[in-house]
C-alpha atoms as a PDB file:
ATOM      1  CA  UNK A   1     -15.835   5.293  60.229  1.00  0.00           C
ATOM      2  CA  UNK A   2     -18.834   2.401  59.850  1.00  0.00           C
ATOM      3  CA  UNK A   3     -17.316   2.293  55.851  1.00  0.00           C
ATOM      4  CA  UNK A   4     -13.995   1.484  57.315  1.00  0.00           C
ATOM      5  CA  UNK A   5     -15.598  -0.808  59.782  1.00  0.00           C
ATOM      6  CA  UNK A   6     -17.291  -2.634  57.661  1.00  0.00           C
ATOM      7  CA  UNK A   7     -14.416  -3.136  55.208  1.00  0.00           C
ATOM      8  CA  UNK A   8     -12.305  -4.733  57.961  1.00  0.00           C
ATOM      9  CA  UNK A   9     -14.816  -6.353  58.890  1.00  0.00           C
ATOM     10  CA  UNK A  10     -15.216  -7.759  55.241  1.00  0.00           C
ATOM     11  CA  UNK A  11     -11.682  -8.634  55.269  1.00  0.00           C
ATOM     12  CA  UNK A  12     -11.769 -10.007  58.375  1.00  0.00           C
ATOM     13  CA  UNK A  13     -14.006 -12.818  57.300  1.00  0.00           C
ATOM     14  CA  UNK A  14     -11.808 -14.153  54.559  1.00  0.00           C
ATOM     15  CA  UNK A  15      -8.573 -13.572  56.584  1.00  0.00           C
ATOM     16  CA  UNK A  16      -7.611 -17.143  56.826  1.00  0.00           C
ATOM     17  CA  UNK A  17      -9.136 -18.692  53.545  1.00  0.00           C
ATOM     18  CA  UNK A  18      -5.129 -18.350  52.145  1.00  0.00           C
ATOM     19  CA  UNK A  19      -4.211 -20.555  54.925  1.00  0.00           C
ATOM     20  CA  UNK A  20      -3.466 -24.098  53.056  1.00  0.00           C
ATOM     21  CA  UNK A  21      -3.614 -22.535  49.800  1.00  0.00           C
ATOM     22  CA  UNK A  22      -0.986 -21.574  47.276  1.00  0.00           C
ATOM     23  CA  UNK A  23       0.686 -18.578  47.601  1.00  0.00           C
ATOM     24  CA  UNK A  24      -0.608 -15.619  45.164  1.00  0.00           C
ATOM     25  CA  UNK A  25       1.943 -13.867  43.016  1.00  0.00           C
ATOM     26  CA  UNK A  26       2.996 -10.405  44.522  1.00  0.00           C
ATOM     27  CA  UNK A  27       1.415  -7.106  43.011  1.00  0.00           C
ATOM     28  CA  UNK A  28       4.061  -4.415  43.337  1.00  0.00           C
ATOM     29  CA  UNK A  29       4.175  -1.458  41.802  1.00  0.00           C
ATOM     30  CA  UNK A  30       7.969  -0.845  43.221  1.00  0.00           C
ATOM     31  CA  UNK A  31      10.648  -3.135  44.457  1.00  0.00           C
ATOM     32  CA  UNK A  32      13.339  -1.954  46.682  1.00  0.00           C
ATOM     33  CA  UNK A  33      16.737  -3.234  48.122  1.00  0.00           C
ATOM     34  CA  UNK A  34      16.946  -5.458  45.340  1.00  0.00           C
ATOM     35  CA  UNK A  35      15.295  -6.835  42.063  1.00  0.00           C
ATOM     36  CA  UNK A  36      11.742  -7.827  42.071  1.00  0.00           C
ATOM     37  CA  UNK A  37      10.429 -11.341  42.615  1.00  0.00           C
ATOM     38  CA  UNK A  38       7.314 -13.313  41.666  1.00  0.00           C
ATOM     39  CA  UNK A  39       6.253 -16.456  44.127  1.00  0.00           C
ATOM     40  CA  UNK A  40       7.656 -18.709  41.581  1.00  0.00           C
ATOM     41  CA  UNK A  41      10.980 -17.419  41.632  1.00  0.00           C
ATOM     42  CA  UNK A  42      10.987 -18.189  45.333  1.00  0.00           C
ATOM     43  CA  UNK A  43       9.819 -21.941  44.751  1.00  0.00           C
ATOM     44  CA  UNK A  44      12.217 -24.123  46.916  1.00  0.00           C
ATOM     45  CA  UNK A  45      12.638 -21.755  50.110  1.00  0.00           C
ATOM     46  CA  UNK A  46      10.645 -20.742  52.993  1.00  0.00           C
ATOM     47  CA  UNK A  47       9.118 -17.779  52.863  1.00  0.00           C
ATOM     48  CA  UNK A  48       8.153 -15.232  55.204  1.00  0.00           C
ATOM     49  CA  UNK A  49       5.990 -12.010  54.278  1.00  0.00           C
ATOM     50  CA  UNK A  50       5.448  -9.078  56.476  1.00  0.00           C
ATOM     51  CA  UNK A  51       2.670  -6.847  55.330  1.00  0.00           C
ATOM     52  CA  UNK A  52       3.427  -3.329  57.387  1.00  0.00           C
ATOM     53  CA  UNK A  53       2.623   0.207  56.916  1.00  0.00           C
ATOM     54  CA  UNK A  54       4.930   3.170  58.097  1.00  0.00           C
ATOM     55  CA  UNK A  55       2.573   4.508  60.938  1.00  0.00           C
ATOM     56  CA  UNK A  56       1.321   1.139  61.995  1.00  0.00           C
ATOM     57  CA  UNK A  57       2.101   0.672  65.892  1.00  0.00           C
ATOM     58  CA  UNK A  58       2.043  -3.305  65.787  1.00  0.00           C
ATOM     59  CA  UNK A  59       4.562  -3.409  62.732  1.00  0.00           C
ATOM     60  CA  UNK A  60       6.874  -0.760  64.487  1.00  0.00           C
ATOM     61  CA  UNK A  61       6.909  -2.400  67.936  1.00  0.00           C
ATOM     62  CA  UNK A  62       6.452  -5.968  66.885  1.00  0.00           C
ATOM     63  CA  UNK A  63       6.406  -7.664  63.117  1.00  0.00           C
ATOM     64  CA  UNK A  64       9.543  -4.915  62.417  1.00  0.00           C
ATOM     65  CA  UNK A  65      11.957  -6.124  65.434  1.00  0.00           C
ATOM     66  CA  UNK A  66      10.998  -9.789  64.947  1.00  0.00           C
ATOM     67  CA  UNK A  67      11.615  -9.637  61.389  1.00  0.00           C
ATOM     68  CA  UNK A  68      15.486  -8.287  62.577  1.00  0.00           C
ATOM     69  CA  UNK A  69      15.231 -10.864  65.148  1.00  0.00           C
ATOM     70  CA  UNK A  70      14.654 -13.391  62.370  1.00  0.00           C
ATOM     71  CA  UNK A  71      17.238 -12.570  59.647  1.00  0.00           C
ATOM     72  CA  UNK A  72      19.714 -12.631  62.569  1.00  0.00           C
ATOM     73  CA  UNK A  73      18.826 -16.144  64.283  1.00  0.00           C
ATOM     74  CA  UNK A  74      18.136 -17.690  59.934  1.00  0.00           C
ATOM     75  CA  UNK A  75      20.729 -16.092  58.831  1.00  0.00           C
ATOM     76  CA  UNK A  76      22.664 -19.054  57.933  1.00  0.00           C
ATOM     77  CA  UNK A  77      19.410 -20.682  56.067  1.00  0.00           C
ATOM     78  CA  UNK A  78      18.852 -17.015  54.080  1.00  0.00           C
ATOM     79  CA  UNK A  79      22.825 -17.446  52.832  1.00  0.00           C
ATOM     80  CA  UNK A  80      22.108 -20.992  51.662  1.00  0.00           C
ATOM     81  CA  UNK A  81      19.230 -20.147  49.687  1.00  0.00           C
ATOM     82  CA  UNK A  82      16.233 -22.140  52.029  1.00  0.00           C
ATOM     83  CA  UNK A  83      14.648 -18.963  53.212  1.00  0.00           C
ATOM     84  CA  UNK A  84      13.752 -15.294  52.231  1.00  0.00           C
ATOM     85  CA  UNK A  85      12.587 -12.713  54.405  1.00  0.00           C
ATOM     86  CA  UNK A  86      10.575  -9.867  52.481  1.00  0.00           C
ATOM     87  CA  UNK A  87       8.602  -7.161  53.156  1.00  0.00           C
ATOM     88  CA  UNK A  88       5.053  -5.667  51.472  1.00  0.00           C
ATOM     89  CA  UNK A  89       3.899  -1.998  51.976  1.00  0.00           C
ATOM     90  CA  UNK A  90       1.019  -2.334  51.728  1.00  0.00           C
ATOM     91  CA  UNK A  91      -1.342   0.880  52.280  1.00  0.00           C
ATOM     92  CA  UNK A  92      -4.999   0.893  52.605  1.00  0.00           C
ATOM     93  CA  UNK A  93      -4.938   4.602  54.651  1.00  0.00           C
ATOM     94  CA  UNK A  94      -3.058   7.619  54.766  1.00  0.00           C
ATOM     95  CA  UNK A  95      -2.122   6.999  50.509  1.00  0.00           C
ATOM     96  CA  UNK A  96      -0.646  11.165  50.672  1.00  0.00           C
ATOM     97  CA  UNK A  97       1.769  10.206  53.091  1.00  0.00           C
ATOM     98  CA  UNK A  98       3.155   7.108  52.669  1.00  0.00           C
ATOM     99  CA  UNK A  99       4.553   7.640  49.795  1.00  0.00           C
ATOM    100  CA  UNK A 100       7.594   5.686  48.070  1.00  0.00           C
ATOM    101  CA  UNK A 101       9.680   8.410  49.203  1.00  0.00           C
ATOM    102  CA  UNK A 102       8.437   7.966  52.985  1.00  0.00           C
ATOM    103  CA  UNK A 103       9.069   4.496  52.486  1.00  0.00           C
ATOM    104  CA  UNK A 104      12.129   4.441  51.042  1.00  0.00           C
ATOM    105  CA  UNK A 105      13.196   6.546  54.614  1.00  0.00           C
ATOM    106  CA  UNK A 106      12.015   4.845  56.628  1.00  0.00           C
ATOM    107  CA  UNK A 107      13.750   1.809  55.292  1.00  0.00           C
ATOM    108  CA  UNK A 108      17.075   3.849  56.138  1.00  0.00           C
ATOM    109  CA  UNK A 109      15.807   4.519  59.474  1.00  0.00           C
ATOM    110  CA  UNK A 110      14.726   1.731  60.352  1.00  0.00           C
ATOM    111  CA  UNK A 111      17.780  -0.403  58.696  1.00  0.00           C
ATOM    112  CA  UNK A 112      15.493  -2.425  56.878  1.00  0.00           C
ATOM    113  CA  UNK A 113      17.609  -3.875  54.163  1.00  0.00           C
ATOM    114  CA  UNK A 114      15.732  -7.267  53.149  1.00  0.00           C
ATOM    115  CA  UNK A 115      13.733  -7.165  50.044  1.00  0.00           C
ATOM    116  CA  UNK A 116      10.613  -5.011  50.303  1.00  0.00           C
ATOM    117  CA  UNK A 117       7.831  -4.095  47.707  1.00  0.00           C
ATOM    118  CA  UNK A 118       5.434  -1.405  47.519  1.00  0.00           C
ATOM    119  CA  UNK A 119       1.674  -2.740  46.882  1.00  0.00           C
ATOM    120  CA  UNK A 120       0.377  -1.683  43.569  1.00  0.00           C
ATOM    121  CA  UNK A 121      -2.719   0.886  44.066  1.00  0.00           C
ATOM    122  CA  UNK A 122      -5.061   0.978  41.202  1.00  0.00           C
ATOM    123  CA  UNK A 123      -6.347   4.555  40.926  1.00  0.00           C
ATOM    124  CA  UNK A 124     -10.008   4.746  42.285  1.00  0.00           C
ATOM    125  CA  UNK A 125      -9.696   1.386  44.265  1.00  0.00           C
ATOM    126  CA  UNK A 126      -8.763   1.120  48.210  1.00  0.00           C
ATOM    127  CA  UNK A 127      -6.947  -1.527  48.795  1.00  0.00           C
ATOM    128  CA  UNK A 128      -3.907  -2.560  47.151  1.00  0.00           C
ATOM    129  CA  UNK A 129      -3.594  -5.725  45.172  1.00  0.00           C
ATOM    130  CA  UNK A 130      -1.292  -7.762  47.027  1.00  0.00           C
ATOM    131  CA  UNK A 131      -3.308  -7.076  50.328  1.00  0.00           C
ATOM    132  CA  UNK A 132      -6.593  -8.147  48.402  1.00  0.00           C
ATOM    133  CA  UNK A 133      -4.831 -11.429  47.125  1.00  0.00           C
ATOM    134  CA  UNK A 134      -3.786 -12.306  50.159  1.00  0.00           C
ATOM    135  CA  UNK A 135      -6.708 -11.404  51.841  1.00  0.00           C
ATOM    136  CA  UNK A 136      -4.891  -9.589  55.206  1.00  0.00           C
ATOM    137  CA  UNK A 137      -7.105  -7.938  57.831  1.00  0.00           C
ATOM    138  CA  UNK A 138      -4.501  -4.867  58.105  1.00  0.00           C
ATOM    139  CA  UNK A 139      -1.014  -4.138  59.240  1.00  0.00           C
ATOM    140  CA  UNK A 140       0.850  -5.832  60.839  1.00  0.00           C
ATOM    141  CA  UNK A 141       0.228  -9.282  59.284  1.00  0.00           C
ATOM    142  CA  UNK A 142       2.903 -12.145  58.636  1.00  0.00           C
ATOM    143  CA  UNK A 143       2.923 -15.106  56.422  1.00  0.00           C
ATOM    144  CA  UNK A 144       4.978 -18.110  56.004  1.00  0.00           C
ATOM    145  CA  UNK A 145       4.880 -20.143  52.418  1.00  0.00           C
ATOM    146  CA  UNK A 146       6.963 -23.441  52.172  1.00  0.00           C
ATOM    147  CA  UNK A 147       8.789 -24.364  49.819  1.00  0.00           C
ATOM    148  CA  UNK A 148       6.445 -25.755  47.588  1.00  0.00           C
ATOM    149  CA  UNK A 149       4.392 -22.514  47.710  1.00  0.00           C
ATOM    150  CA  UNK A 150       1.676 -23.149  49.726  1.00  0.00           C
ATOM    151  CA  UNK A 151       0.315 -20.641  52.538  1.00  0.00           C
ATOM    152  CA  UNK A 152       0.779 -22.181  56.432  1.00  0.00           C
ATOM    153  CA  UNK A 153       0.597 -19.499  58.135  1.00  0.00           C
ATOM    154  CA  UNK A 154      -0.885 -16.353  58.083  1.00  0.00           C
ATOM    155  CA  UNK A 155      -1.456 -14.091  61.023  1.00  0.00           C
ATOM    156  CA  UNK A 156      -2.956 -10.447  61.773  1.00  0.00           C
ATOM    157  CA  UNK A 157      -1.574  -8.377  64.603  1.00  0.00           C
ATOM    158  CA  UNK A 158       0.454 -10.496  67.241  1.00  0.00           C
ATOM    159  CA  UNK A 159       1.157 -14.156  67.726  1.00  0.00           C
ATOM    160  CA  UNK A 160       2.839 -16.630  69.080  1.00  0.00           C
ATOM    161  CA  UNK A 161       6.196 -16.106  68.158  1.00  0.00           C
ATOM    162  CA  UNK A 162       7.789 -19.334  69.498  1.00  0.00           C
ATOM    163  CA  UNK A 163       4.765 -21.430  67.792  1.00  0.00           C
ATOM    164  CA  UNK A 164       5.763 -19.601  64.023  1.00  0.00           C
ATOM    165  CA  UNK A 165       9.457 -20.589  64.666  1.00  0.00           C
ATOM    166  CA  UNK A 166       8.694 -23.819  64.817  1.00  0.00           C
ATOM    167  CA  UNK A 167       6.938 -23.868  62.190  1.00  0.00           C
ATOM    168  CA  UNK A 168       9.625 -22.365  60.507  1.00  0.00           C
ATOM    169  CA  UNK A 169      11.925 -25.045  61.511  1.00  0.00           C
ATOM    170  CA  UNK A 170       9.502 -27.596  60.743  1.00  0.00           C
ATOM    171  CA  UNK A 171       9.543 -26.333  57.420  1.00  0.00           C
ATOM    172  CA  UNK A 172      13.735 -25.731  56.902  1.00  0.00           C
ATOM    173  CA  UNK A 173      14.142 -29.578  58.225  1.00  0.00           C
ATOM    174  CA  UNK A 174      11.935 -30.512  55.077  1.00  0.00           C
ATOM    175  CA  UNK A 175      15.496 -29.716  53.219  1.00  0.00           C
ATOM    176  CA  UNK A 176      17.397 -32.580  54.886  1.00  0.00           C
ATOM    177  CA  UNK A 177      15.307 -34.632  54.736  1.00  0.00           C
ATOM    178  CA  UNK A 178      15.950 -37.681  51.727  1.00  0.00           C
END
């Protein structure tokens, strides 16, 4: 318990050092409901990462339903190519039991069908790489990269949800504007 303590603690400290930065590529080991992407690939859209695990109670009650909520209210912005919702798995406890097969259940279950990546686990290590580039406290935690591929907003646990979707439609006006 004091290890784990201290290594959220650890991670706590650098949480928001990504904030105003760019974006690091994504470390997956799998990709699922669809092909793989790197940050580059997504240059030119909004972005918005949710970092969940399976048994997390904040990304099942909250990050899970808002992103729904969100692919529902952008919808029209995710057809036209100016946003992308995705999803990282990213596991730092429990590694026997959620497993890509769990995962790719719950996805089912949970009608998850946006673009969502496993985190790539080195053997021996225990935290996953995308977690560790993006520094994130735990699960849930949400990011939102502009276009240009820079980091505004980066979050553990909840937030203000009406303050991120304005940030997120600060960031889709960017495309109208000349």
């Amino acid at each position: 318990m004091k290890i784990l303590l201290a290594l959220l603690l650890s991670i706590s400290l650098n949480a928001f050092a990504t904030v105003g930065q760019k974006a690091p590529d994504f470390d997956v080991a799998t990709w699922i409901n669809g092909d793989g992407v790197s940050i580059e690939d997504l240059r030119g859209k909004v972005v918005i990462v949710d970092f969940f695990q399976l048994w997390c109670p904040g990304c099942n009650t909250f990050t899970i339903p808002l992103m729904h909520k969100w692919e529902k209210k952008y919808q029209q912005q995710i057809k036209e190519g100016k946003l992308e919702i995705l999803s990282i798995h990213t596991v730092f406890e429990g590694h026997s039991i959620q497993t890509l097969t769990a995962l790719k259940a719950f996805l089912k279950i949970r009608g998850i069908d946006h673009l969502v990546g496993n985190d790539r686990l080195i053997k021996g290590e225990r935290l996953p790489e995308t977690m560790k580039k993006y520094n994130t406290r735990g699960t849930p935690e949400v990011a939102i990269i502009d276009k240009n591929g820079i980091i505004r907003f980066q979050r553990f646990g909840g937030f203000n949800v009406v303050s991120a979707e304005n940030l997120i439609e600060r960031l889709l006006e960017t495309f109208t504007q000349i």
